[in-house]
PDB file of N, CA and C in Angstrom:
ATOM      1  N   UNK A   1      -1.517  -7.190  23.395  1.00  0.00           N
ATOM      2  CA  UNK A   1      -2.503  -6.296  22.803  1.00  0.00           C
ATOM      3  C   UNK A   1      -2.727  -6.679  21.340  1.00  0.00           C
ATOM      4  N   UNK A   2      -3.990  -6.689  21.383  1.00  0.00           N
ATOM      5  CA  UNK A   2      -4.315  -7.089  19.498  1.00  0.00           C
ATOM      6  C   UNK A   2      -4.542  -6.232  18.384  1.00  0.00           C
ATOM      7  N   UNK A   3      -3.603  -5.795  17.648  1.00  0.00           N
ATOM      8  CA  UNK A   3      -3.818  -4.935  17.006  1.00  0.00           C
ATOM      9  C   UNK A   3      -5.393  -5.139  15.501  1.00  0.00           C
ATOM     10  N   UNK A   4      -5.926  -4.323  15.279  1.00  0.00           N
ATOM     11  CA  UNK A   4      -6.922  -4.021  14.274  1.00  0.00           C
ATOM     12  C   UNK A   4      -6.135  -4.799  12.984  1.00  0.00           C
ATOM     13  N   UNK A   5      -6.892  -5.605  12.488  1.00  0.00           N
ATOM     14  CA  UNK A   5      -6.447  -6.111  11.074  1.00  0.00           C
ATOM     15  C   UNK A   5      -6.584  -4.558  10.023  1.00  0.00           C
ATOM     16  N   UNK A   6      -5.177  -4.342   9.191  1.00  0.00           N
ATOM     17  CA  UNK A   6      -5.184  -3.439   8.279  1.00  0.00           C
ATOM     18  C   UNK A   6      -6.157  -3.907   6.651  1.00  0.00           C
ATOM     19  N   UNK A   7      -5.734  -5.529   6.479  1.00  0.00           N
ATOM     20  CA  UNK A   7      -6.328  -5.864   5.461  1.00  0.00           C
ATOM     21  C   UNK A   7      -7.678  -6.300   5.542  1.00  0.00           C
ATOM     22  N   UNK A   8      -8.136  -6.421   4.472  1.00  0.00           N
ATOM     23  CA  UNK A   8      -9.721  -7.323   4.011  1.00  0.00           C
ATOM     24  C   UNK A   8      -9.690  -7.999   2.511  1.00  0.00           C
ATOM     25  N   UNK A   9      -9.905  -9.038   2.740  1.00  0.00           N
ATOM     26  CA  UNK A   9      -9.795  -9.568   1.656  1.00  0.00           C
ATOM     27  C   UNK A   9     -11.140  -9.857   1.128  1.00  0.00           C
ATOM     28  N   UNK A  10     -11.774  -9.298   0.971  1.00  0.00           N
ATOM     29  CA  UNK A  10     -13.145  -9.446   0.522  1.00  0.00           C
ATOM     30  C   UNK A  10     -13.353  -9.255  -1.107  1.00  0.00           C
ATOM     31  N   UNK A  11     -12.533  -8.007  -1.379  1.00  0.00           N
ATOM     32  CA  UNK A  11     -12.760  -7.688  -2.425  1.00  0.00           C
ATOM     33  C   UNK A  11     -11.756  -8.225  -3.287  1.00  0.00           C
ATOM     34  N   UNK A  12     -10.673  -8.469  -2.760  1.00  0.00           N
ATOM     35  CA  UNK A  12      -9.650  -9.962  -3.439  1.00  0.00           C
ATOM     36  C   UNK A  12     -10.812 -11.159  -4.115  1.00  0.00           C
ATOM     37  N   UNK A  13     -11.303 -11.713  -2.335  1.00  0.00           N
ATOM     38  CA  UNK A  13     -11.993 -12.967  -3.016  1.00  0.00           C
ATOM     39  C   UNK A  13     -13.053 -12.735  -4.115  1.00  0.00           C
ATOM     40  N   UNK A  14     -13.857 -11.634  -4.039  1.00  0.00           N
ATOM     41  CA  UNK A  14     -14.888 -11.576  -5.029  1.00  0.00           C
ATOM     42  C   UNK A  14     -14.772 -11.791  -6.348  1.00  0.00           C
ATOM     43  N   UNK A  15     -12.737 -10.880  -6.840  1.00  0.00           N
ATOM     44  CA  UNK A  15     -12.928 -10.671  -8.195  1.00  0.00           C
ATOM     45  C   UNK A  15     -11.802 -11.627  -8.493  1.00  0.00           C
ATOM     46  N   UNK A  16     -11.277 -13.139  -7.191  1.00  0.00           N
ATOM     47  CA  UNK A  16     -10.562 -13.906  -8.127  1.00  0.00           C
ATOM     48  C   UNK A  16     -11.565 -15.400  -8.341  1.00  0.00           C
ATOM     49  N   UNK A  17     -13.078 -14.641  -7.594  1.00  0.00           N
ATOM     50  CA  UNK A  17     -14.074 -15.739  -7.362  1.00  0.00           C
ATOM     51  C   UNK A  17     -13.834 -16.987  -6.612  1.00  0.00           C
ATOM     52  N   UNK A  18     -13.124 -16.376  -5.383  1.00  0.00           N
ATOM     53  CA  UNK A  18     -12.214 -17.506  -4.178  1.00  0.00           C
ATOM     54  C   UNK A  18     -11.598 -18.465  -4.740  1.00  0.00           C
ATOM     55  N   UNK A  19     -11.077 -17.995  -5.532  1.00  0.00           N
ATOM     56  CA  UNK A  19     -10.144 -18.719  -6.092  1.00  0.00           C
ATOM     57  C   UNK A  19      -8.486 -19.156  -5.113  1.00  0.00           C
ATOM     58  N   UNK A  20      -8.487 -20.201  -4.392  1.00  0.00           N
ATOM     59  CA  UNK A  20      -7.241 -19.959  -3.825  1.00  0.00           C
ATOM     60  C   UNK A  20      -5.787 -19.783  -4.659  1.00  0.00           C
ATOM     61  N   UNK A  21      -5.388 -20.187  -5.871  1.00  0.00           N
ATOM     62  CA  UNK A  21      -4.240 -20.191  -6.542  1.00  0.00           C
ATOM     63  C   UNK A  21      -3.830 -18.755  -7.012  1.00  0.00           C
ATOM     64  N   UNK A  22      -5.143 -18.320  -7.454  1.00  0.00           N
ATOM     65  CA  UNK A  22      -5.236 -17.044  -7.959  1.00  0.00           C
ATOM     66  C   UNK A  22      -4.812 -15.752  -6.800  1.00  0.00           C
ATOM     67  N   UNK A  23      -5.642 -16.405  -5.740  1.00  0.00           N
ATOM     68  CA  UNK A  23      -5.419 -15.145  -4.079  1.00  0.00           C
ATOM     69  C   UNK A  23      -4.106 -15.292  -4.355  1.00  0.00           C
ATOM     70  N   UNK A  24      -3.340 -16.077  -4.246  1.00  0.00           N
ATOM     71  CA  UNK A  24      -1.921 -16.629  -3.640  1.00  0.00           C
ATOM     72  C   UNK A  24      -1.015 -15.540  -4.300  1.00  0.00           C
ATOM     73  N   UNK A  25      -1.204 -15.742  -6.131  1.00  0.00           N
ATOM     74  CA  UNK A  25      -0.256 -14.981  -6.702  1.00  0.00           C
ATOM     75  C   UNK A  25      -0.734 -13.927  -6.491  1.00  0.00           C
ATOM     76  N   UNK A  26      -1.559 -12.970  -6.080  1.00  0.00           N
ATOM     77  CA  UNK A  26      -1.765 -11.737  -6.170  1.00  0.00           C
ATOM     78  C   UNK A  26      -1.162 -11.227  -4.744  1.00  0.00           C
ATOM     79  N   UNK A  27      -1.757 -11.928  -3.862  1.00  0.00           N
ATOM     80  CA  UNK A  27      -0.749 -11.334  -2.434  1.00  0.00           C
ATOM     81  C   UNK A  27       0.426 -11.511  -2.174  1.00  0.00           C
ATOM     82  N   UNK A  28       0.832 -12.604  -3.685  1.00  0.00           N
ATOM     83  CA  UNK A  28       2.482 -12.997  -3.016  1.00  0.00           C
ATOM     84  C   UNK A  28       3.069 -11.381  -4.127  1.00  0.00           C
ATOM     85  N   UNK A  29       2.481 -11.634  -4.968  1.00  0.00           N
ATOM     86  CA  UNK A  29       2.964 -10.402  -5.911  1.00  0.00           C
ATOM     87  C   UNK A  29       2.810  -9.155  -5.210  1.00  0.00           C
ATOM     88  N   UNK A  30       1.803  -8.388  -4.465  1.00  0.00           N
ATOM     89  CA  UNK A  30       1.576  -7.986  -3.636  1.00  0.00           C
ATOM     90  C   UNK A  30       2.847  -7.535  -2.206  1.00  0.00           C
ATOM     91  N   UNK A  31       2.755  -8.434  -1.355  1.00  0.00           N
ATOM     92  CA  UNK A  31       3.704  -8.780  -1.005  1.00  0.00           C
ATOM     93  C   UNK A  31       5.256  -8.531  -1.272  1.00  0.00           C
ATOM     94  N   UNK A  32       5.872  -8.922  -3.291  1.00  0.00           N
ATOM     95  CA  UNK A  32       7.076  -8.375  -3.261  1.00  0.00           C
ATOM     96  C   UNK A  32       7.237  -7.034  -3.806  1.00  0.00           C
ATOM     97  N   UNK A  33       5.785  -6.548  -4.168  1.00  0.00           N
ATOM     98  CA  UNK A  33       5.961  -4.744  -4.676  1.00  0.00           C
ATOM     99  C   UNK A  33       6.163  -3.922  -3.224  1.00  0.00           C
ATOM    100  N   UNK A  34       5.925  -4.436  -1.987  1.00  0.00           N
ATOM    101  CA  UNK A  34       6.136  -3.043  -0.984  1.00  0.00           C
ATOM    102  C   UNK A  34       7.286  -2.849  -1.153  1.00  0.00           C
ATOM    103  N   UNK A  35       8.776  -3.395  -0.712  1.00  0.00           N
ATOM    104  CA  UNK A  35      10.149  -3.049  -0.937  1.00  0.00           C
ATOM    105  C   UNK A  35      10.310  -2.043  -2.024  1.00  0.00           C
ATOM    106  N   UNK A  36       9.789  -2.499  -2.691  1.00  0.00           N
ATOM    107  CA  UNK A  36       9.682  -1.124  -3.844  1.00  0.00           C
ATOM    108  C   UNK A  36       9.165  -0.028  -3.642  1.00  0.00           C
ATOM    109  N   UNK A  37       7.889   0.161  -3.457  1.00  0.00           N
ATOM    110  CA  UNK A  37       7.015   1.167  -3.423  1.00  0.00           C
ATOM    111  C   UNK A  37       7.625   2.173  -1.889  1.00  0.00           C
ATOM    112  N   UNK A  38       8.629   1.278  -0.878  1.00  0.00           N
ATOM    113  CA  UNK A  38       8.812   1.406   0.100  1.00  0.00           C
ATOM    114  C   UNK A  38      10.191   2.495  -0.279  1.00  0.00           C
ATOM    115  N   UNK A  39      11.039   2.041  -1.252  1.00  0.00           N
ATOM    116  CA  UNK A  39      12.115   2.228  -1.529  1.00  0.00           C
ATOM    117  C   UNK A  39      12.379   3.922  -2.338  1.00  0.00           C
ATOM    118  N   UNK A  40      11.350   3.707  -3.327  1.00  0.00           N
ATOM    119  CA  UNK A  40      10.790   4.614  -4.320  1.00  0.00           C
ATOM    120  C   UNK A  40      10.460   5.728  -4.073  1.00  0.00           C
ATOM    121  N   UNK A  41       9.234   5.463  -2.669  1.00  0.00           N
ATOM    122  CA  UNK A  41       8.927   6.922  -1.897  1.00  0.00           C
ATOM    123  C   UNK A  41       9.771   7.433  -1.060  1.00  0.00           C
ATOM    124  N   UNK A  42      10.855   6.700  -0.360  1.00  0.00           N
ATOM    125  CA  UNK A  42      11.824   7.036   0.086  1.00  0.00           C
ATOM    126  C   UNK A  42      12.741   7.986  -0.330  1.00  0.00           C
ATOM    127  N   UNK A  43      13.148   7.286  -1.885  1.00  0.00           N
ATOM    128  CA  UNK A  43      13.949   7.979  -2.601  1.00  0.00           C
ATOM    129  C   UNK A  43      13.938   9.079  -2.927  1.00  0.00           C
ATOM    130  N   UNK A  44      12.658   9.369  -2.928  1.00  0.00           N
ATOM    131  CA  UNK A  44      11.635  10.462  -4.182  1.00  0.00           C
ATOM    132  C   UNK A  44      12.105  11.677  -3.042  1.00  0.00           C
ATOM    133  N   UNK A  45      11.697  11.436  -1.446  1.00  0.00           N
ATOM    134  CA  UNK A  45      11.249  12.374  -0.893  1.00  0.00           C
ATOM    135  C   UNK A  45      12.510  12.420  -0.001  1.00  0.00           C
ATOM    136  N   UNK A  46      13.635  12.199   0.109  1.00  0.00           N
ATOM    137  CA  UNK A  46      14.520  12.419   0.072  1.00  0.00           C
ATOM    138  C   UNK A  46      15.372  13.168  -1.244  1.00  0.00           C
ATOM    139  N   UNK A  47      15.093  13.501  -1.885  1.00  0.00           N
ATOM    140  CA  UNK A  47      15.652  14.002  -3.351  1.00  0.00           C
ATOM    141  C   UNK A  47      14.619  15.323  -3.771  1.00  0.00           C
ATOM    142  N   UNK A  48      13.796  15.254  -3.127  1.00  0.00           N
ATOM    143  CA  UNK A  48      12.608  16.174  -3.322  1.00  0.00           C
ATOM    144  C   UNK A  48      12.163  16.094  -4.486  1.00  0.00           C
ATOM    145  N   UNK A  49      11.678  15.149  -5.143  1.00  0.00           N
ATOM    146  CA  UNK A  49      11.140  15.052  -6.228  1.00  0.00           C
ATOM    147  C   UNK A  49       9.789  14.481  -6.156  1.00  0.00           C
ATOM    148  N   UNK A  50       9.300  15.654  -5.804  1.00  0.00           N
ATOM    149  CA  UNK A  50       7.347  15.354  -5.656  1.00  0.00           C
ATOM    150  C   UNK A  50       6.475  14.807  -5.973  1.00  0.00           C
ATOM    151  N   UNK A  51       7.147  15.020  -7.814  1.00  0.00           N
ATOM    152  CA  UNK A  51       6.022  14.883  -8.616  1.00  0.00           C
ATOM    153  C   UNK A  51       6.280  12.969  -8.745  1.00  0.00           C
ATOM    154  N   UNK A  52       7.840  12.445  -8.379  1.00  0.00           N
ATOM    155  CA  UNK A  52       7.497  11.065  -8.266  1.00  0.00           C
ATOM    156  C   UNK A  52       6.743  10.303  -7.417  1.00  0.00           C
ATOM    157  N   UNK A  53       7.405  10.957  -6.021  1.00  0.00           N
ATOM    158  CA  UNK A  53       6.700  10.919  -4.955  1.00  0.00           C
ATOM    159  C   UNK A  53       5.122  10.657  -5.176  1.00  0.00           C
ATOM    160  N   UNK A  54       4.621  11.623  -5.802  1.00  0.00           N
ATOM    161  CA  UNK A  54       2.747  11.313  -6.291  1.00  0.00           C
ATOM    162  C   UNK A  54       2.561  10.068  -7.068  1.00  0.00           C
ATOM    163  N   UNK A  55       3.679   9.813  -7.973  1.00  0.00           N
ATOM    164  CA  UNK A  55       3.181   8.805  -9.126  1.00  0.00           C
ATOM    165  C   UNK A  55       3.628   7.405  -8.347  1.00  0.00           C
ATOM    166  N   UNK A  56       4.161   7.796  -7.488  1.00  0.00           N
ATOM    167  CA  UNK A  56       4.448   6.703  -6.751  1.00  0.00           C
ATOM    168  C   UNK A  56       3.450   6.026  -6.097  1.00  0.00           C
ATOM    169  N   UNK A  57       2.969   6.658  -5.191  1.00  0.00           N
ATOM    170  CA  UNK A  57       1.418   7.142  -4.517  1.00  0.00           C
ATOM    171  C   UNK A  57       0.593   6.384  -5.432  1.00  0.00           C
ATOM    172  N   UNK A  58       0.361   7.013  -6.825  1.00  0.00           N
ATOM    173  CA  UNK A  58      -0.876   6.535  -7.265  1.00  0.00           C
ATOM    174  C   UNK A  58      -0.466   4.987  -7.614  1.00  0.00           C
ATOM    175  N   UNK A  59       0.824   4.262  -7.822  1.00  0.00           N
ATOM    176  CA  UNK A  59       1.128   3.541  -8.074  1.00  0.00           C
ATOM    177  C   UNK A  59       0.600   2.440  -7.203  1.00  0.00           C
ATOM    178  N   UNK A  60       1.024   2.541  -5.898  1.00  0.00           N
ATOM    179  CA  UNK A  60       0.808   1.456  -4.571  1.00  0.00           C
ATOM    180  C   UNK A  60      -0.761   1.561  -4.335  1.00  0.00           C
ATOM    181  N   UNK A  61      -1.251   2.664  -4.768  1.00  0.00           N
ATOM    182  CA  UNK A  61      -2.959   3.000  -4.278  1.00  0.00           C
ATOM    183  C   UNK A  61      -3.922   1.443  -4.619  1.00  0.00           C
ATOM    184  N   UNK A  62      -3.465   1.436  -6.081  1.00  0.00           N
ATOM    185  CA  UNK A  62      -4.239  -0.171  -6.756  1.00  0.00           C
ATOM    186  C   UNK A  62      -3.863  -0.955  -5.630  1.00  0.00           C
ATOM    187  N   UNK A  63      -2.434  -1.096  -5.695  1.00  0.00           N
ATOM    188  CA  UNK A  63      -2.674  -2.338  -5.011  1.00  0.00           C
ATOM    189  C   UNK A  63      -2.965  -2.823  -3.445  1.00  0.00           C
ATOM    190  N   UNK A  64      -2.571  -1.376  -2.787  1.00  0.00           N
ATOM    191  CA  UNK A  64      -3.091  -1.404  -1.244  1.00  0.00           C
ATOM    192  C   UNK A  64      -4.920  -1.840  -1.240  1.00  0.00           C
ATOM    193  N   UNK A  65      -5.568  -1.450  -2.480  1.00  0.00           N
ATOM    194  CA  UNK A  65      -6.695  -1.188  -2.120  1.00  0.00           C
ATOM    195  C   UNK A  65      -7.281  -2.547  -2.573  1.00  0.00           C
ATOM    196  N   UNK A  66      -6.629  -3.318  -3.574  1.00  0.00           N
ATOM    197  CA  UNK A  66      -6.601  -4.696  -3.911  1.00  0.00           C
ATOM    198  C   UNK A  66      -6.803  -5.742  -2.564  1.00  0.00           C
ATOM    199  N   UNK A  67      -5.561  -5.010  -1.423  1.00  0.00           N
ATOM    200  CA  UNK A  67      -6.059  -5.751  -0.769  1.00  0.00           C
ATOM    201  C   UNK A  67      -6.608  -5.219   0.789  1.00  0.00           C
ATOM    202  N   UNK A  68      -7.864  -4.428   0.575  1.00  0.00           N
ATOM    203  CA  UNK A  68      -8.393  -4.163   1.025  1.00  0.00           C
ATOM    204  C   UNK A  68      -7.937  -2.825   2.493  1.00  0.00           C
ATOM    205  N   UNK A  69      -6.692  -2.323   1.947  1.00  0.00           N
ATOM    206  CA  UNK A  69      -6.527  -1.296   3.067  1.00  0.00           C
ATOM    207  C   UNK A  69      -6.884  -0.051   2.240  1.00  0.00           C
ATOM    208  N   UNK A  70      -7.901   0.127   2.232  1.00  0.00           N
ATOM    209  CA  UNK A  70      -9.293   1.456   1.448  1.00  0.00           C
ATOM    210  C   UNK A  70      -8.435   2.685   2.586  1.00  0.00           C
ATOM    211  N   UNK A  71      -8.598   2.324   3.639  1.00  0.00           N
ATOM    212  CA  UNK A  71      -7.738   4.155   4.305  1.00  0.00           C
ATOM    213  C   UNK A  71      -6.626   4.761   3.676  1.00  0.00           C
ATOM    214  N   UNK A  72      -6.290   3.550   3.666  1.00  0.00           N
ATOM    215  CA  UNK A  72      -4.053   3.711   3.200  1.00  0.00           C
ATOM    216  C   UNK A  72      -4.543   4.213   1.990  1.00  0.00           C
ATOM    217  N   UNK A  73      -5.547   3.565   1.421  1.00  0.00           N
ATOM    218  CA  UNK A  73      -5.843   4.012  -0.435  1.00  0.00           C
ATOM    219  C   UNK A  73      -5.981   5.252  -0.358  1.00  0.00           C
ATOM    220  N   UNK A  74      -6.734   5.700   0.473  1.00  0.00           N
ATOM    221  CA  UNK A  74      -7.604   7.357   0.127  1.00  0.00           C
ATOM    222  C   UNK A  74      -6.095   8.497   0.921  1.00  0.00           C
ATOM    223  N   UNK A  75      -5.348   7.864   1.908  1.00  0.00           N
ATOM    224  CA  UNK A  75      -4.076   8.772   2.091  1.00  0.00           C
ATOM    225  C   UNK A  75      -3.319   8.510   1.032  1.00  0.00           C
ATOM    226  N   UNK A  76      -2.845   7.695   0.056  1.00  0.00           N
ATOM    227  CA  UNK A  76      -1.901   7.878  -1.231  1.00  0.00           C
ATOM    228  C   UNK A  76      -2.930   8.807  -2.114  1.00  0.00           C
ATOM    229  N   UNK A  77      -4.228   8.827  -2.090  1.00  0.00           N
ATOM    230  CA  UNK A  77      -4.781   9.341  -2.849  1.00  0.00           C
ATOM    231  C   UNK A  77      -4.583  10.553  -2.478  1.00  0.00           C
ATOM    232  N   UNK A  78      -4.361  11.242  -1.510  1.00  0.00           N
ATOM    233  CA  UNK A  78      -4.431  12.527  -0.585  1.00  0.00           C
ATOM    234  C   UNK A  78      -3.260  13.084  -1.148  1.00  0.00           C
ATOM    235  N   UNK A  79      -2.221  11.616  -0.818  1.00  0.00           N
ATOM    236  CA  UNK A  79      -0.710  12.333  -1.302  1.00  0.00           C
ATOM    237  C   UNK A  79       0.115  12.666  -2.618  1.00  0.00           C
ATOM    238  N   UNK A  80      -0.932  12.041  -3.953  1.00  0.00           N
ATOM    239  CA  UNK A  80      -0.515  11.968  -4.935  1.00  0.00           C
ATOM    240  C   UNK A  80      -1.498  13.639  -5.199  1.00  0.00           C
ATOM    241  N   UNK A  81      -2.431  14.325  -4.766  1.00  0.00           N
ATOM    242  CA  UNK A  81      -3.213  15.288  -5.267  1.00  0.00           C
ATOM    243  C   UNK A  81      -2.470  16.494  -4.267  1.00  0.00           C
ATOM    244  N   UNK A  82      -1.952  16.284  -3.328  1.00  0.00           N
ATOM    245  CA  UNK A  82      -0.928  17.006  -2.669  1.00  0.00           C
ATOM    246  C   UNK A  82       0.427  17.245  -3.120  1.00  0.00           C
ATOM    247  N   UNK A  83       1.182  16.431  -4.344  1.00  0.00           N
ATOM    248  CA  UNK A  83       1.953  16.446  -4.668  1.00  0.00           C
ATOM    249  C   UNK A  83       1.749  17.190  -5.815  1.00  0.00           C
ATOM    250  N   UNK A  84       0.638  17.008  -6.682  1.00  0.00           N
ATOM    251  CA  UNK A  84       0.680  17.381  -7.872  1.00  0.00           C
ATOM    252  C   UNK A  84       0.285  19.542  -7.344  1.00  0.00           C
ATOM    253  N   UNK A  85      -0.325  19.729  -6.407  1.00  0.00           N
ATOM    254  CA  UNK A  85      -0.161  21.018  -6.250  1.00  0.00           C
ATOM    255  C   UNK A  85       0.975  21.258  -5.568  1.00  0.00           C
ATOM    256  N   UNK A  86       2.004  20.529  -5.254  1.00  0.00           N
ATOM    257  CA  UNK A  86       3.254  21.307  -4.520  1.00  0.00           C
ATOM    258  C   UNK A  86       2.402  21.626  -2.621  1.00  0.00           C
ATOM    259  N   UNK A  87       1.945  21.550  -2.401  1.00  0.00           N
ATOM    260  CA  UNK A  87       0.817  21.581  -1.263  1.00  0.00           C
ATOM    261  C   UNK A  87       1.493  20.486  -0.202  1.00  0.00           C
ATOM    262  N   UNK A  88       1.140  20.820   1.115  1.00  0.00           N
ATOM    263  CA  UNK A  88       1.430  20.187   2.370  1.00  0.00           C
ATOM    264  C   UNK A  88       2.737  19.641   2.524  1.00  0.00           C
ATOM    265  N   UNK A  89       4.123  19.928   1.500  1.00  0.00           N
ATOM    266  CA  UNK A  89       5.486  19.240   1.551  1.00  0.00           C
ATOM    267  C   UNK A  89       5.472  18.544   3.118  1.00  0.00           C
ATOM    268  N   UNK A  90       5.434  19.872   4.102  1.00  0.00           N
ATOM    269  CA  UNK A  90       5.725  19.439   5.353  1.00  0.00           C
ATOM    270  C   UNK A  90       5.334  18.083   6.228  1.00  0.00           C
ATOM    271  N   UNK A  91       4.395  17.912   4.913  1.00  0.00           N
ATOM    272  CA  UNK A  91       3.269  16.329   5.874  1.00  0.00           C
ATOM    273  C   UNK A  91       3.801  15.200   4.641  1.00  0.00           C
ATOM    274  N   UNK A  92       4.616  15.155   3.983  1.00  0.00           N
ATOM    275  CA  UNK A  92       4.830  14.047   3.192  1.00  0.00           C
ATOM    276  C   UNK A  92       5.307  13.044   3.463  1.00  0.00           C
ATOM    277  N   UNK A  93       6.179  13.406   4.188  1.00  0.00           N
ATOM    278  CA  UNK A  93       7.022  12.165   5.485  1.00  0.00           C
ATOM    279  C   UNK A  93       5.986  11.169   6.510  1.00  0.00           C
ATOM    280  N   UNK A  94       4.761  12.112   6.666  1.00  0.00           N
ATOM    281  CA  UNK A  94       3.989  11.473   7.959  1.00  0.00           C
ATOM    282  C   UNK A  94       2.932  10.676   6.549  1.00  0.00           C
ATOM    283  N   UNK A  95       2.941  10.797   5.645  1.00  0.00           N
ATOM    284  CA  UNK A  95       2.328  10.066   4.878  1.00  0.00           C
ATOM    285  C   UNK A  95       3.281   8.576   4.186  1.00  0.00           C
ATOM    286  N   UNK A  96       4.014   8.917   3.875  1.00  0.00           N
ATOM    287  CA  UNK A  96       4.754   7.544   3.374  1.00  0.00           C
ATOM    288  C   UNK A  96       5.400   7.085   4.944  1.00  0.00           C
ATOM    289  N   UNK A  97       5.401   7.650   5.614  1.00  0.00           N
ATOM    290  CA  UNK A  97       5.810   6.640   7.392  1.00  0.00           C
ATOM    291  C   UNK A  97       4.358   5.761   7.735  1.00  0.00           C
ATOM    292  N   UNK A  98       3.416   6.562   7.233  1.00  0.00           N
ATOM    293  CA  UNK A  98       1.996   5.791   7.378  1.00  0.00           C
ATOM    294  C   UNK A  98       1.741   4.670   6.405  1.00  0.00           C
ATOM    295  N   UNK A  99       2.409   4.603   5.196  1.00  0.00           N
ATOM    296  CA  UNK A  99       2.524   3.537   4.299  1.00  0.00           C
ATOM    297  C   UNK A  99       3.185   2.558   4.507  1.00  0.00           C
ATOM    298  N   UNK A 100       4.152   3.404   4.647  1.00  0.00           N
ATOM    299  CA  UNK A 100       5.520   1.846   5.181  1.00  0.00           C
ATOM    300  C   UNK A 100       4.922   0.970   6.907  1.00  0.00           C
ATOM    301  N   UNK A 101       3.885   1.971   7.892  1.00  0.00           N
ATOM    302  CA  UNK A 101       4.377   0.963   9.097  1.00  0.00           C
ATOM    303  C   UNK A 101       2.602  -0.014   8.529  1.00  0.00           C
ATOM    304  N   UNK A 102       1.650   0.686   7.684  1.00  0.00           N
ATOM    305  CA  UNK A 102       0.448  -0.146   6.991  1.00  0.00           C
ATOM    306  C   UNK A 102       0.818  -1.190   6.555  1.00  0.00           C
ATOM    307  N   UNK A 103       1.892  -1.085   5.494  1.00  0.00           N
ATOM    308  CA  UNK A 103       2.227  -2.258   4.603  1.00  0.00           C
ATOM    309  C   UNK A 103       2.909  -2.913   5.373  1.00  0.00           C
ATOM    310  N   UNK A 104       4.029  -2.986   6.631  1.00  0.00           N
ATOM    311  CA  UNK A 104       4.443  -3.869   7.395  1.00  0.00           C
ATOM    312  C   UNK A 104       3.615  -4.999   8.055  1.00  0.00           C
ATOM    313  N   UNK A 105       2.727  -3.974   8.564  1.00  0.00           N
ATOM    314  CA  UNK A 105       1.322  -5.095   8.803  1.00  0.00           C
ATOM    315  C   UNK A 105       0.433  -5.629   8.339  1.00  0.00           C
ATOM    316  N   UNK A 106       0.105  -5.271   6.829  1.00  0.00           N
ATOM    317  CA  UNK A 106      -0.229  -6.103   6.112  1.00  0.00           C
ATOM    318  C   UNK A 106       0.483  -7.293   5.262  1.00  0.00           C
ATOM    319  N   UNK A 107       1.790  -6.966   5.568  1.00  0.00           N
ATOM    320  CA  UNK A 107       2.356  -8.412   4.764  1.00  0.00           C
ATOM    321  C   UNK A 107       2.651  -9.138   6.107  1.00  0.00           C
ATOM    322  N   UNK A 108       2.787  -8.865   7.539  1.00  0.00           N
ATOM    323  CA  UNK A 108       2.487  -9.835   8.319  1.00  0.00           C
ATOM    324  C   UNK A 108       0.671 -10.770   8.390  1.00  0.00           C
ATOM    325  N   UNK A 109      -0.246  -9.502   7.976  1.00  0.00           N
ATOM    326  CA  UNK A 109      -1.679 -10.771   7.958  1.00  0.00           C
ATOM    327  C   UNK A 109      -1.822 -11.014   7.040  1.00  0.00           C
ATOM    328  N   UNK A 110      -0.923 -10.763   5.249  1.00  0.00           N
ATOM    329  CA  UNK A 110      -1.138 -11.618   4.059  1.00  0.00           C
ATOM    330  C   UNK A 110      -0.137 -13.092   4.207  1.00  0.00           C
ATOM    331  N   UNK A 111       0.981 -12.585   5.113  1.00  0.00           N
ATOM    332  CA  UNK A 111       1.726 -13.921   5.187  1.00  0.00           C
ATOM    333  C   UNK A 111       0.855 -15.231   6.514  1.00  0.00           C
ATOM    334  N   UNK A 112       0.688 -14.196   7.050  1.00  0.00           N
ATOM    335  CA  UNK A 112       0.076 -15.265   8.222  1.00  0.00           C
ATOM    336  C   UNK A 112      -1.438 -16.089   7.257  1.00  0.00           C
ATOM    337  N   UNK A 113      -2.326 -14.976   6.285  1.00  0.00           N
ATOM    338  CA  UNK A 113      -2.978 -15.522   5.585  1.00  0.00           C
ATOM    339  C   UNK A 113      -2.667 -16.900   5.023  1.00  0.00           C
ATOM    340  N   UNK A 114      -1.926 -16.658   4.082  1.00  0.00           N
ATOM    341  CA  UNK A 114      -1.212 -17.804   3.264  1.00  0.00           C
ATOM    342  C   UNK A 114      -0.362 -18.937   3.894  1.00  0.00           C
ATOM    343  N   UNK A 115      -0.216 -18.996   5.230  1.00  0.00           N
ATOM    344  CA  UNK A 115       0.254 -20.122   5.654  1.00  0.00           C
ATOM    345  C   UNK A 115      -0.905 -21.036   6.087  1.00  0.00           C
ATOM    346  N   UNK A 116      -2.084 -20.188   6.234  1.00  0.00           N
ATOM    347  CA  UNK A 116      -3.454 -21.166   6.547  1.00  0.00           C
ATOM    348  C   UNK A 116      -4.242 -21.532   5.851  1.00  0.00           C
ATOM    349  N   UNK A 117      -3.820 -21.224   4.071  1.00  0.00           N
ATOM    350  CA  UNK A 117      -4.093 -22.090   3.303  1.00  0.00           C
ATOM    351  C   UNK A 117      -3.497 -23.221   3.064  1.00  0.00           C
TER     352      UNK A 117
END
């Protein structure tokens, strides 16, 4: 079964002007911020600390949307304006589980990307 590509790199290529050296470092950089961002929201929302939890959110938003997963963008966006009212706690989990299994599959089609350059 073929799953739906999460990424687009469209708006990558536009603003490094297809630049391949330039794509490279941004998705490889890309690439080593999820562990973090992965780690962070983890932490946050295990500890109940919301308001990181959000800044966290707005943190990964740039760069999910850098490379082109605009949905994932507008749910961190959901979850960082949900955090800052104390609002929906109960759904915070189904939001960073939606980040972490996004970003899994996008660093499988940024890596599969970059091996076909």
């Amino acid at each position: 079964m073929n799953q739906t590509k999460v990424t687009d790199l469209n708006y990558l290529k536009d603003v490094t002007e297809n630049d391949p050296k330039a794509m490279r470092e941004i998705i490889e950089m890309f690439i080593a911020q999820i562990p973090e961002f992965i780690e962070n929201m983890n932490a946050s929302l295990k500890n109940k600390q919301y308001i990181e939890l959000g800044k966290e959110a707005h943190k990964a938003k740039s760069s999910v949307m850098v490379m082109g997963l605009n949905d994932l963008g507008l749910q961190l966006k959901e979850l960082q304006l949900l955090t800052e009212q104390r609002a929906g706690i109960e759904r915070y989990r189904d939001y960073v589980d939606d980040f972490i299994r996004n970003c899994n599959q996008a660093k499988k089609e940024l890596e599969e990307f970059l091996k076909d350059q």
